[in-house]
PDB file of N, CA and C in Angstrom:
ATOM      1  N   UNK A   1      -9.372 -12.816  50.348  1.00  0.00           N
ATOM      2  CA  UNK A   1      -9.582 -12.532  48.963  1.00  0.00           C
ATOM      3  C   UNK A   1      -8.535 -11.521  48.516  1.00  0.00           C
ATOM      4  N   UNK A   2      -7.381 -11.825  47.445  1.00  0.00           N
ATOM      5  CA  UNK A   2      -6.744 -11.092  47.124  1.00  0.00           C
ATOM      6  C   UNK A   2      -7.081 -10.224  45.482  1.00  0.00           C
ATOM      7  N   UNK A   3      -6.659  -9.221  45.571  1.00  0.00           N
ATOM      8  CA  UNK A   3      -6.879  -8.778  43.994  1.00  0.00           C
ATOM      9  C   UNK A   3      -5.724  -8.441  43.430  1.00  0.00           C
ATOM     10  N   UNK A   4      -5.250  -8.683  42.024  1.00  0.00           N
ATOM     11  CA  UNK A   4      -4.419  -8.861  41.866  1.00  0.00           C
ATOM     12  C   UNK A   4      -4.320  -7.461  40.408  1.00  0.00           C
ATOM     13  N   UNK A   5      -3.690  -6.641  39.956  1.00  0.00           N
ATOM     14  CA  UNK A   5      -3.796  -5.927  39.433  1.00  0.00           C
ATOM     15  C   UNK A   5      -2.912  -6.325  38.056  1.00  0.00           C
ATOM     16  N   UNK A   6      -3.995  -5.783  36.759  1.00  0.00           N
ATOM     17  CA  UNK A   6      -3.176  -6.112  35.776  1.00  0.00           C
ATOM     18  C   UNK A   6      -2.640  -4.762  35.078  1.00  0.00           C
ATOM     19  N   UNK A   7      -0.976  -4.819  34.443  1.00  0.00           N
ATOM     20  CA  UNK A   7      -0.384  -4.038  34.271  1.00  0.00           C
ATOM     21  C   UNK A   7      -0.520  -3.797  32.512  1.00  0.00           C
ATOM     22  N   UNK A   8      -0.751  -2.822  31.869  1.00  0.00           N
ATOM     23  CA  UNK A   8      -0.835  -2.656  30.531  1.00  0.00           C
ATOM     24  C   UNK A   8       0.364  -2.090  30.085  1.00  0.00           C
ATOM     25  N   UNK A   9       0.867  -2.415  28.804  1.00  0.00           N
ATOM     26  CA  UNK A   9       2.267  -1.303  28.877  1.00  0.00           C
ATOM     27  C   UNK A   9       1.515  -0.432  27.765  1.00  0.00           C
ATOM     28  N   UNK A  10       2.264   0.741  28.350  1.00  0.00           N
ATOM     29  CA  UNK A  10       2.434   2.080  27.934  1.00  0.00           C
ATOM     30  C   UNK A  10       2.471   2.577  26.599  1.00  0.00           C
ATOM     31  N   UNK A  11       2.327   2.536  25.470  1.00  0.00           N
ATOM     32  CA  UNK A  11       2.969   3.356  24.158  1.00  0.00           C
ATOM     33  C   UNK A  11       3.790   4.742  24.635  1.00  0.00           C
ATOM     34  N   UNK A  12       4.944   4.433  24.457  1.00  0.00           N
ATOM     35  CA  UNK A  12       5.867   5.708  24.726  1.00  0.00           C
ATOM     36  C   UNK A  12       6.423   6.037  22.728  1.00  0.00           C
ATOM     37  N   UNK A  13       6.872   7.006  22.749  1.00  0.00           N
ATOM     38  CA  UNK A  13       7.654   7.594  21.347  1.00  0.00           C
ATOM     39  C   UNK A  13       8.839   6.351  21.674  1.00  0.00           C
ATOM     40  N   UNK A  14       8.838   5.811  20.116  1.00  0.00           N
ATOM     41  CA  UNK A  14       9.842   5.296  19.610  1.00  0.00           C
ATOM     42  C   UNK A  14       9.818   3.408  20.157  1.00  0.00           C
ATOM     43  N   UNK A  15       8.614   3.382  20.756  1.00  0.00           N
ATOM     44  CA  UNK A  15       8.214   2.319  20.800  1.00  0.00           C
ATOM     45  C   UNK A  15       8.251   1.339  19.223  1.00  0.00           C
ATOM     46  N   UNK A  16       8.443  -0.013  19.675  1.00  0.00           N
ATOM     47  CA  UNK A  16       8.684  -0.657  18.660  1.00  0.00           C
ATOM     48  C   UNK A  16       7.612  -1.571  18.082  1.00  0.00           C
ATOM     49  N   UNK A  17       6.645  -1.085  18.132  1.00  0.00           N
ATOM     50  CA  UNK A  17       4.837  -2.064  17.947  1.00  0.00           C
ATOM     51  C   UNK A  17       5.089  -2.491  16.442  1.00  0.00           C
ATOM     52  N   UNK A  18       4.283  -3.530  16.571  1.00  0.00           N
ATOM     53  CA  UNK A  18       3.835  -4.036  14.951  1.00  0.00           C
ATOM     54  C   UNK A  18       2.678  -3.955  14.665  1.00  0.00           C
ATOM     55  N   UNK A  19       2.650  -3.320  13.145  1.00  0.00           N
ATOM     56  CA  UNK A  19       1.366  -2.880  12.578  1.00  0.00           C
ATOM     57  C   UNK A  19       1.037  -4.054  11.431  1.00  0.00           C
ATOM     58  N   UNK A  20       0.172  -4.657  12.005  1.00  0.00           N
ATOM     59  CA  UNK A  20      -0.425  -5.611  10.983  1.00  0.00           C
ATOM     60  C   UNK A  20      -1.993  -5.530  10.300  1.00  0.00           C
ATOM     61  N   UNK A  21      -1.335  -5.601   8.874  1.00  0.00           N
ATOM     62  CA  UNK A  21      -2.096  -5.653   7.872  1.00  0.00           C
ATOM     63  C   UNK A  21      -2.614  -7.050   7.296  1.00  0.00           C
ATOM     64  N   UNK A  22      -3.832  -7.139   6.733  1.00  0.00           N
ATOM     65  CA  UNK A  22      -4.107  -8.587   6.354  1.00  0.00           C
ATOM     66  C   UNK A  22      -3.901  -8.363   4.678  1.00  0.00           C
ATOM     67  N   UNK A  23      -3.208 -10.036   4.405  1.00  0.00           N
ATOM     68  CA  UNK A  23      -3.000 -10.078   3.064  1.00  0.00           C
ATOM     69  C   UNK A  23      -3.805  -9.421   2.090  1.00  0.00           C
ATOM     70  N   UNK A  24      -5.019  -9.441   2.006  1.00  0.00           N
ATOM     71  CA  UNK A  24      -6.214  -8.666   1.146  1.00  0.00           C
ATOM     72  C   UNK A  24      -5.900  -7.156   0.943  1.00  0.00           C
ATOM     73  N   UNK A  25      -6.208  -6.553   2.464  1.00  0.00           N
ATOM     74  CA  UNK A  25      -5.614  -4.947   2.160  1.00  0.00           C
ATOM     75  C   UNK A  25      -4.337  -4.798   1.500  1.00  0.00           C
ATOM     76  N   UNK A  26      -3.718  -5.372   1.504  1.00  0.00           N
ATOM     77  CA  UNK A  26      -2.097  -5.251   0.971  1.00  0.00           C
ATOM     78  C   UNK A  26      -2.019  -5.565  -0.371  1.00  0.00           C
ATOM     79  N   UNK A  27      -2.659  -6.115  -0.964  1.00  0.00           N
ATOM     80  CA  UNK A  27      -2.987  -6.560  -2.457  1.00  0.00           C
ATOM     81  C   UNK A  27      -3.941  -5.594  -2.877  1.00  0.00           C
ATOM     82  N   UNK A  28      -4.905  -5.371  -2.211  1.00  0.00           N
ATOM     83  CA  UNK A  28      -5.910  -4.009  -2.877  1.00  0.00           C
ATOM     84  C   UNK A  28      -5.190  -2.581  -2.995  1.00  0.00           C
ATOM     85  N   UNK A  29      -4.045  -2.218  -1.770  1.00  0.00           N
ATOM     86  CA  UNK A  29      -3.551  -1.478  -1.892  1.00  0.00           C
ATOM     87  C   UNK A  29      -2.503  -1.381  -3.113  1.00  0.00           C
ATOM     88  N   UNK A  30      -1.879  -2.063  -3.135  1.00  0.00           N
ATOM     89  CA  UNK A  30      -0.665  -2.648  -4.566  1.00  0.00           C
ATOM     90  C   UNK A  30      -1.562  -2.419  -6.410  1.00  0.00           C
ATOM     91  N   UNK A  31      -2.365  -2.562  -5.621  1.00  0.00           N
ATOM     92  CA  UNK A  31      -3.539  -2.842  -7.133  1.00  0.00           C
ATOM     93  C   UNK A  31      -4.075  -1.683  -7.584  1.00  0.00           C
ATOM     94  N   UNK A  32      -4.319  -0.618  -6.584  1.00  0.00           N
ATOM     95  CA  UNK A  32      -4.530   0.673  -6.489  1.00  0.00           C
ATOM     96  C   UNK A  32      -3.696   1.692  -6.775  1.00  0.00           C
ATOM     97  N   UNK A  33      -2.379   1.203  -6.215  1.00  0.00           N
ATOM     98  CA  UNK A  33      -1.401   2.222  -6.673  1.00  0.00           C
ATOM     99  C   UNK A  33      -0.653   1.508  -8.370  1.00  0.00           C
ATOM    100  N   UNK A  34      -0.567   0.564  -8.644  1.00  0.00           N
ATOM    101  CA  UNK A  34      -0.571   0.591 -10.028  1.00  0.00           C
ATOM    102  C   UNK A  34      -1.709   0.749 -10.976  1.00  0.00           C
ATOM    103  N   UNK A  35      -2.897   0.773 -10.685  1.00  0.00           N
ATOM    104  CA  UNK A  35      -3.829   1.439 -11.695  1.00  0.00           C
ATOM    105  C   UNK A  35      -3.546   2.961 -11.346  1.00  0.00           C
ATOM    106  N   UNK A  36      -3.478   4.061 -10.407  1.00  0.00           N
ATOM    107  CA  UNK A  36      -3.017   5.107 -10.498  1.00  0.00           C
ATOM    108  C   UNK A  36      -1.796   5.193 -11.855  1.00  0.00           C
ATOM    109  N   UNK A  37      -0.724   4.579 -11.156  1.00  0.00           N
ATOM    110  CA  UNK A  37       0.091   4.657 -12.034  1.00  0.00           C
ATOM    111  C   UNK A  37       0.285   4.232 -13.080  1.00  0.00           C
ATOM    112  N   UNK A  38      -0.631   3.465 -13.771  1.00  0.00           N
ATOM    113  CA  UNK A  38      -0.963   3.289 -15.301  1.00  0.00           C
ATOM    114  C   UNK A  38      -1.864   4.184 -15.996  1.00  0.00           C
ATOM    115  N   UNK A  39      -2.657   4.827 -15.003  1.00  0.00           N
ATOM    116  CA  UNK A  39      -3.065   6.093 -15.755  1.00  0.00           C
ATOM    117  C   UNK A  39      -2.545   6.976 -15.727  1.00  0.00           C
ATOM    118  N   UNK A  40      -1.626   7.541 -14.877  1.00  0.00           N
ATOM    119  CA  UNK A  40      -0.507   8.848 -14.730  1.00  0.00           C
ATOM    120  C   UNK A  40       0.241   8.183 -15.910  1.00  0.00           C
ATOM    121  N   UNK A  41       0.981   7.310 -16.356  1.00  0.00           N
ATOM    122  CA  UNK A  41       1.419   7.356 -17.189  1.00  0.00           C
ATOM    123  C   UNK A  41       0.922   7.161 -19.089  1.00  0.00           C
ATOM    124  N   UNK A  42      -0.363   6.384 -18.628  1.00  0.00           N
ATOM    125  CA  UNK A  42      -0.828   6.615 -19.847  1.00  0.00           C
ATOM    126  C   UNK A  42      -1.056   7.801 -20.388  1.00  0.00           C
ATOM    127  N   UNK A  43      -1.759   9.076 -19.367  1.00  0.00           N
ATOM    128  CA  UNK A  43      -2.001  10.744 -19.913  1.00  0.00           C
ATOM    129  C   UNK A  43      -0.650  10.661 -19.872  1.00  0.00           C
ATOM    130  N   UNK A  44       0.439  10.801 -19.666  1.00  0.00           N
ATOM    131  CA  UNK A  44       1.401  11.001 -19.938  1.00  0.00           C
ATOM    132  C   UNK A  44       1.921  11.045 -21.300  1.00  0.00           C
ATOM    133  N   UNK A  45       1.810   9.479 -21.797  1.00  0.00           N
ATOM    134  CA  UNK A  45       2.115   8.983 -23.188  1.00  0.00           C
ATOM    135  C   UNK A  45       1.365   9.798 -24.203  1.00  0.00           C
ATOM    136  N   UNK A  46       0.208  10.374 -23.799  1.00  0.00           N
ATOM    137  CA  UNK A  46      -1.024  11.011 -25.037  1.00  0.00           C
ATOM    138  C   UNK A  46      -0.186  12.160 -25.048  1.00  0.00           C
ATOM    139  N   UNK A  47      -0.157  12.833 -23.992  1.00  0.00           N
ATOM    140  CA  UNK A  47       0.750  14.383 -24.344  1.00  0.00           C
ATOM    141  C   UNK A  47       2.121  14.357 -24.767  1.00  0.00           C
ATOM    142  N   UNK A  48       2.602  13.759 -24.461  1.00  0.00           N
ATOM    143  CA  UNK A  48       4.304  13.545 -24.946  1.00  0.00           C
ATOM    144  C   UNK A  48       3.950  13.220 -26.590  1.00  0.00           C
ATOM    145  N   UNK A  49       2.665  12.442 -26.613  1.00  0.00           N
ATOM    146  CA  UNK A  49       2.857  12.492 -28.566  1.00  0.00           C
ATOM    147  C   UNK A  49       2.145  13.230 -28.918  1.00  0.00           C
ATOM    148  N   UNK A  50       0.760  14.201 -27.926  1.00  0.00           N
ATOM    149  CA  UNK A  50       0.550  15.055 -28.755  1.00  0.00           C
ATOM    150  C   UNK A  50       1.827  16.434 -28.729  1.00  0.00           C
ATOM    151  N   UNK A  51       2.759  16.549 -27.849  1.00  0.00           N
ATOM    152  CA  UNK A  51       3.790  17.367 -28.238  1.00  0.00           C
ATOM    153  C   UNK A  51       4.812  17.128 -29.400  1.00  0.00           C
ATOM    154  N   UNK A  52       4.898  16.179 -29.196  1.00  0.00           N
ATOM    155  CA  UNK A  52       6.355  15.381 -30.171  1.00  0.00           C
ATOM    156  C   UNK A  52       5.186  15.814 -32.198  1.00  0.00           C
ATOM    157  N   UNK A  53       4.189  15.838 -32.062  1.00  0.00           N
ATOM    158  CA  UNK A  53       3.215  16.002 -33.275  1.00  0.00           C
ATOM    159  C   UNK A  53       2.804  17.290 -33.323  1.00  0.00           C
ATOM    160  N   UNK A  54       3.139  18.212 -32.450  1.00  0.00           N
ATOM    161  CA  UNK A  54       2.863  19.360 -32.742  1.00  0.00           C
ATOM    162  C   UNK A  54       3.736  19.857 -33.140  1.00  0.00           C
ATOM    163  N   UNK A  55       5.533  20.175 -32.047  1.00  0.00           N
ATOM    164  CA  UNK A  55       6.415  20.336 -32.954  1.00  0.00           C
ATOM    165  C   UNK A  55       6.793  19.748 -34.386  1.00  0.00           C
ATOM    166  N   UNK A  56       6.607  18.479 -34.929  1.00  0.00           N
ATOM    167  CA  UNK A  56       7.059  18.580 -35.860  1.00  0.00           C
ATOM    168  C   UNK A  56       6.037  18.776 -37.385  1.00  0.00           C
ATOM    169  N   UNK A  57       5.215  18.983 -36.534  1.00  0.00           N
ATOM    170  CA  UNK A  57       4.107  19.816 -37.792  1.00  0.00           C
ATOM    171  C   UNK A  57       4.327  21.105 -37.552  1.00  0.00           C
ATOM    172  N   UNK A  58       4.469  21.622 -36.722  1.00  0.00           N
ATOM    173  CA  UNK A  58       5.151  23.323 -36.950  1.00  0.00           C
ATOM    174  C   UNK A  58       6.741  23.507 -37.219  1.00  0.00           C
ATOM    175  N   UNK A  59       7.638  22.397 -37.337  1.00  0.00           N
ATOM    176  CA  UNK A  59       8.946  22.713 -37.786  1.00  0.00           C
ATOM    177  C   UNK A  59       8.744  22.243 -39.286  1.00  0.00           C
ATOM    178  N   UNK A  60       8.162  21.897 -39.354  1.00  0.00           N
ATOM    179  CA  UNK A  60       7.861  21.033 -41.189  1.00  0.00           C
ATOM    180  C   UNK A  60       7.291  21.927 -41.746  1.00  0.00           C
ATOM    181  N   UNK A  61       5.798  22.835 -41.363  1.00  0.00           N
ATOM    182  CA  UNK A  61       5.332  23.973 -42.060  1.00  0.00           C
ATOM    183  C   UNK A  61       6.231  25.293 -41.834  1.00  0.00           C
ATOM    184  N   UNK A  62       7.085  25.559 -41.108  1.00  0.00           N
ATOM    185  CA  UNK A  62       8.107  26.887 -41.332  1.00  0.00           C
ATOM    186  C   UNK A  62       9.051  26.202 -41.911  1.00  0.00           C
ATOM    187  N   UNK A  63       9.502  24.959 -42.256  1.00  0.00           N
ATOM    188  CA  UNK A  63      10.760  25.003 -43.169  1.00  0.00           C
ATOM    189  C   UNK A  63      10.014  25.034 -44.581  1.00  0.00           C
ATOM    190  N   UNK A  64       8.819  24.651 -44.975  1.00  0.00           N
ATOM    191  CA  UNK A  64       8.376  24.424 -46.166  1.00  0.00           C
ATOM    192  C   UNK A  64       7.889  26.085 -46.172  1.00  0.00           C
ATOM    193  N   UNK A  65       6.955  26.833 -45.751  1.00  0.00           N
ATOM    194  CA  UNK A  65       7.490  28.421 -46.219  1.00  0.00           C
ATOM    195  C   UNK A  65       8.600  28.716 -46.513  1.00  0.00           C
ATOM    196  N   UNK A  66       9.694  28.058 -46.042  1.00  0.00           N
ATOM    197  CA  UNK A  66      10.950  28.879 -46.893  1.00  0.00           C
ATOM    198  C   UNK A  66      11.578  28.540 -47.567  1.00  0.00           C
ATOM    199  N   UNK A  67      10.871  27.578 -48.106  1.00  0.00           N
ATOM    200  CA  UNK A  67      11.792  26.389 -48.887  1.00  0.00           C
ATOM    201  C   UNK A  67      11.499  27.526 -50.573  1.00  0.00           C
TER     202      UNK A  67
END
């Protein structure tokens, strides 16, 4: 009766493994980071016009005092 030994390899640094993902996670992930980023940019869009509307209601009321 012989036994025969099985050999596993190692994970060493800089090993070259493949990390597999299934199509689903990869689409939920994609889907996730553009709804992030449609709301980072939507608050974005609200403050950029509530700035762009503040300056020019305070450059419009100091030129009209001195008008």
């Amino acid at each position: 009766m012989s036994v025969t030994a099985v050999e596993r390899p190692v994970a060493t640094e800089g090993s070259d493994e493949v990390v597999r993902f299934p199509r689903r996670t990869i689409d939920k992930l994609l889907v996730a980071i553009g709804l992030v980023a449609a709301i980072v940019f939507a608050a974005a869009g609200v403050m950029l016009m509530w700035g762009s509307n503040f300056a020019e209601d305070y450059v419009h009321d100091e030129l009209a005092s001195q008008n």
